[in-house]
Protein backbone atom coordinates (compact mmCIF):
# COMPACT_ATOMS: atom_id res chain seq x y z
CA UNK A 1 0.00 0.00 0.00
CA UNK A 2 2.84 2.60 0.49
CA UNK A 3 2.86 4.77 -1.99
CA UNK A 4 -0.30 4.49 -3.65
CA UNK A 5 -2.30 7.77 -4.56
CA UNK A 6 -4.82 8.17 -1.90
CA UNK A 7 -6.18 11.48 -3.49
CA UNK A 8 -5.68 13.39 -6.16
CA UNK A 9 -7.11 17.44 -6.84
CA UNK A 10 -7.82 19.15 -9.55
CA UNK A 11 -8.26 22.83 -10.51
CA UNK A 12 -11.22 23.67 -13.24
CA UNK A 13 -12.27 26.96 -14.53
CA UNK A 14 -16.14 26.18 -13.85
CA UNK A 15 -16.85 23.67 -11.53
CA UNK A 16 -20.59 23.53 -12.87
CA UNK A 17 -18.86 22.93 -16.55
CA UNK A 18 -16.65 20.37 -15.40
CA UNK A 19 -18.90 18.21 -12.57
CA UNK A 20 -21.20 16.37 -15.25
CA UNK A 21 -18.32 14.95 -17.21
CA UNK A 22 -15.92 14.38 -13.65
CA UNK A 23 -19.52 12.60 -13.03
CA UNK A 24 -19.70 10.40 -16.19
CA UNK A 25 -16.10 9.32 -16.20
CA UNK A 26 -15.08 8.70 -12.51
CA UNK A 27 -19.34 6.85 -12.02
CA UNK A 28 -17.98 4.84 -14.85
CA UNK A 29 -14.88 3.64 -13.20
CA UNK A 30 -16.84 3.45 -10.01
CA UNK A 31 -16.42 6.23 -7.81
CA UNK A 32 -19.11 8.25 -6.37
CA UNK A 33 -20.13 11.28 -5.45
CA UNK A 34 -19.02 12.45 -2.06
CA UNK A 35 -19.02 15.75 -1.73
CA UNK A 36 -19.87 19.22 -3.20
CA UNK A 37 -20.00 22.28 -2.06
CA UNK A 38 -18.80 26.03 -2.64
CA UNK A 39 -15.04 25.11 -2.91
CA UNK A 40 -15.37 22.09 -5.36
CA UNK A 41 -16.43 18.54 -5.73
CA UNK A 42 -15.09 14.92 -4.31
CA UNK A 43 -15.45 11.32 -5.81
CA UNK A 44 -14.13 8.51 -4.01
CA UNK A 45 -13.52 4.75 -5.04
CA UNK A 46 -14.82 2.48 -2.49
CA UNK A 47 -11.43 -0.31 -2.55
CA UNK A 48 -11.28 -2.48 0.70
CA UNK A 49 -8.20 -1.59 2.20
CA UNK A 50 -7.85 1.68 0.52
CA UNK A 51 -8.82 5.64 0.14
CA UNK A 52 -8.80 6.95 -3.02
CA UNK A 53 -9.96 10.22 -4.13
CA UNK A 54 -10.53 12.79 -6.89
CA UNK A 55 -11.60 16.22 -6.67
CA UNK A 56 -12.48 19.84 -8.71
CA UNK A 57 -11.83 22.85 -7.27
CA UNK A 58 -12.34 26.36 -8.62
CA UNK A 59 -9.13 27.69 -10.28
CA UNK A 60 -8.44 30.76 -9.20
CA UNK A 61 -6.96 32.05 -12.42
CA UNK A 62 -8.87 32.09 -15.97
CA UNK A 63 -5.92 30.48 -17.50
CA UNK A 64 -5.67 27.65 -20.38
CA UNK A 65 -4.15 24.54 -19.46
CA UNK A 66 -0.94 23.73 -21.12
CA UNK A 67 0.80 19.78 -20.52
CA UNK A 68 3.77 21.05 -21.59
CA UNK A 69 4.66 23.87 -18.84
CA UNK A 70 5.55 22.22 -14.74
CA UNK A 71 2.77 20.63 -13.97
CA UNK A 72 -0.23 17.78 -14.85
CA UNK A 73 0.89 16.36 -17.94
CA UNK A 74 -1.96 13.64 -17.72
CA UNK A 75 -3.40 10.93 -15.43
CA UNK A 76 -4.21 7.37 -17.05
CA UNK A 77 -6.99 4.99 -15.13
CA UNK A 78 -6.35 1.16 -15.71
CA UNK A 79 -9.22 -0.52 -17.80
CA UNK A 80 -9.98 -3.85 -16.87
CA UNK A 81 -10.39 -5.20 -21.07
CA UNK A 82 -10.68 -3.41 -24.33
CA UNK A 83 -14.40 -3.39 -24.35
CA UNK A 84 -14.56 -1.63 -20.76
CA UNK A 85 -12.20 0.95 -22.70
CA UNK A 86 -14.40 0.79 -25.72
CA UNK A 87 -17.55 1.42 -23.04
CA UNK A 88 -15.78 4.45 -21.55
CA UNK A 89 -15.30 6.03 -25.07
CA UNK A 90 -19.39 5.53 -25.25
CA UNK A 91 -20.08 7.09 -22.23
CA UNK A 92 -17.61 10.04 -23.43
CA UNK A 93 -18.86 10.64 -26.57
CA UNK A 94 -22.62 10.35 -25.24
CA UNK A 95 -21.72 13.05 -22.29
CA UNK A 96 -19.80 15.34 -25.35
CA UNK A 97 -16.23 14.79 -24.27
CA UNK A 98 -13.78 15.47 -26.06
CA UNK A 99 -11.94 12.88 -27.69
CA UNK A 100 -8.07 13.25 -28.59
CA UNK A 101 -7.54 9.93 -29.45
CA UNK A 102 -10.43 7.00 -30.09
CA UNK A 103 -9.55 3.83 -28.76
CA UNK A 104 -6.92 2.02 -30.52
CA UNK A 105 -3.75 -0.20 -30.39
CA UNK A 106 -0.60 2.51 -29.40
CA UNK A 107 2.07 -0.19 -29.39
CA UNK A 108 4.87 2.28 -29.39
CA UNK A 109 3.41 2.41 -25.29
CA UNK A 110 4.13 -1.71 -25.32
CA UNK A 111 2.71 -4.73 -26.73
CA UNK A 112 -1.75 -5.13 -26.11
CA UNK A 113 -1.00 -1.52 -25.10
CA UNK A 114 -5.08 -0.69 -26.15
CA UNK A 115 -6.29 2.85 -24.73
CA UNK A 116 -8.25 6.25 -25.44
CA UNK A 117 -7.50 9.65 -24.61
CA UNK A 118 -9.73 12.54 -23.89
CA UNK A 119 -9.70 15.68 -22.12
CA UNK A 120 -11.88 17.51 -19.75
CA UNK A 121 -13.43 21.12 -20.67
CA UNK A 122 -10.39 22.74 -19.41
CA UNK A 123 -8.01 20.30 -21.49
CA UNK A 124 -7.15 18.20 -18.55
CA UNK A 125 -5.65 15.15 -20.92
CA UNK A 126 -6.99 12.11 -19.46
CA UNK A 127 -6.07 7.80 -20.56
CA UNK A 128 -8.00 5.13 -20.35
CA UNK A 129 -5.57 1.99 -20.81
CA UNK A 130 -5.63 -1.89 -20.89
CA UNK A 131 -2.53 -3.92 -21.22
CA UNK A 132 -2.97 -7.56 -21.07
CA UNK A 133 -1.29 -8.81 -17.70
CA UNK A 134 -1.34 -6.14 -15.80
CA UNK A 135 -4.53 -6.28 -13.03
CA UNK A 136 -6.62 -3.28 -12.05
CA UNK A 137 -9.02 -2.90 -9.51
């Protein structure tokens, strides 16, 4: 257990913007809805043993997010098979994600390496992955 996340926050420009599709993606994956309230929004995964959560907050800037400067370059979620990533990609285009790249092989990330990438209304880039062999939760 040492050293796994136990939460993770992020910053949005509109909380209201961002919840629904924070909603879609992390009720997919099987967190829920714990909290919201003036200064932002928590999901937790309910893992035996474990804590883990996500959360929005308010930015306090109106700035555009850039991967490339010191800071989030992206977060990638374990899949348990390439139809649960193919069922994410469903529930993202049905909530009007956006979609950077559709679910696919990338085999320059390793071999079964089958994932899609999308990005929250701020431009948060976000993975779903599966790679044969490797368990998730």
């Amino acid at each position: 257990m040492r050293g796994l996340i136990h939460h993770i926050d992020l910053t949005v420009r509109d909380v209201a913007v961002s919840g629904p599709i924070y909603d879609a993606v992390l009720g997919f994956m099987g967190y829920r809805r714990t909290r919201e309230q003036v200064d932002g929004i928590d999901w937790d995964r309910d893992v035996p043993g474990l804590f883990c959560s996500i959360g929005i907050k308010p930015a306090r800037h109106d700035v555009t997010h850039d991967r490339y400067t010191p800071g989030l370059h992206h977060i990638a979620w374990a899949a348990q098979s390439r139809a649960d990533v193919d069922a994410l990609h469903a529930e993202l285009q049905r909530v009007g994600a956006t979609i950077l790249d559709p679910p696919a092989d990338y085999l320059q990330y390793g071999a079964g390496y089958y994932a899609v990438f999308f990005a929250d209304p701020d431009g948060l880039k976000f993975e779903y992955v599966h790679v044969p062999g490797q368990t998730s939760g």
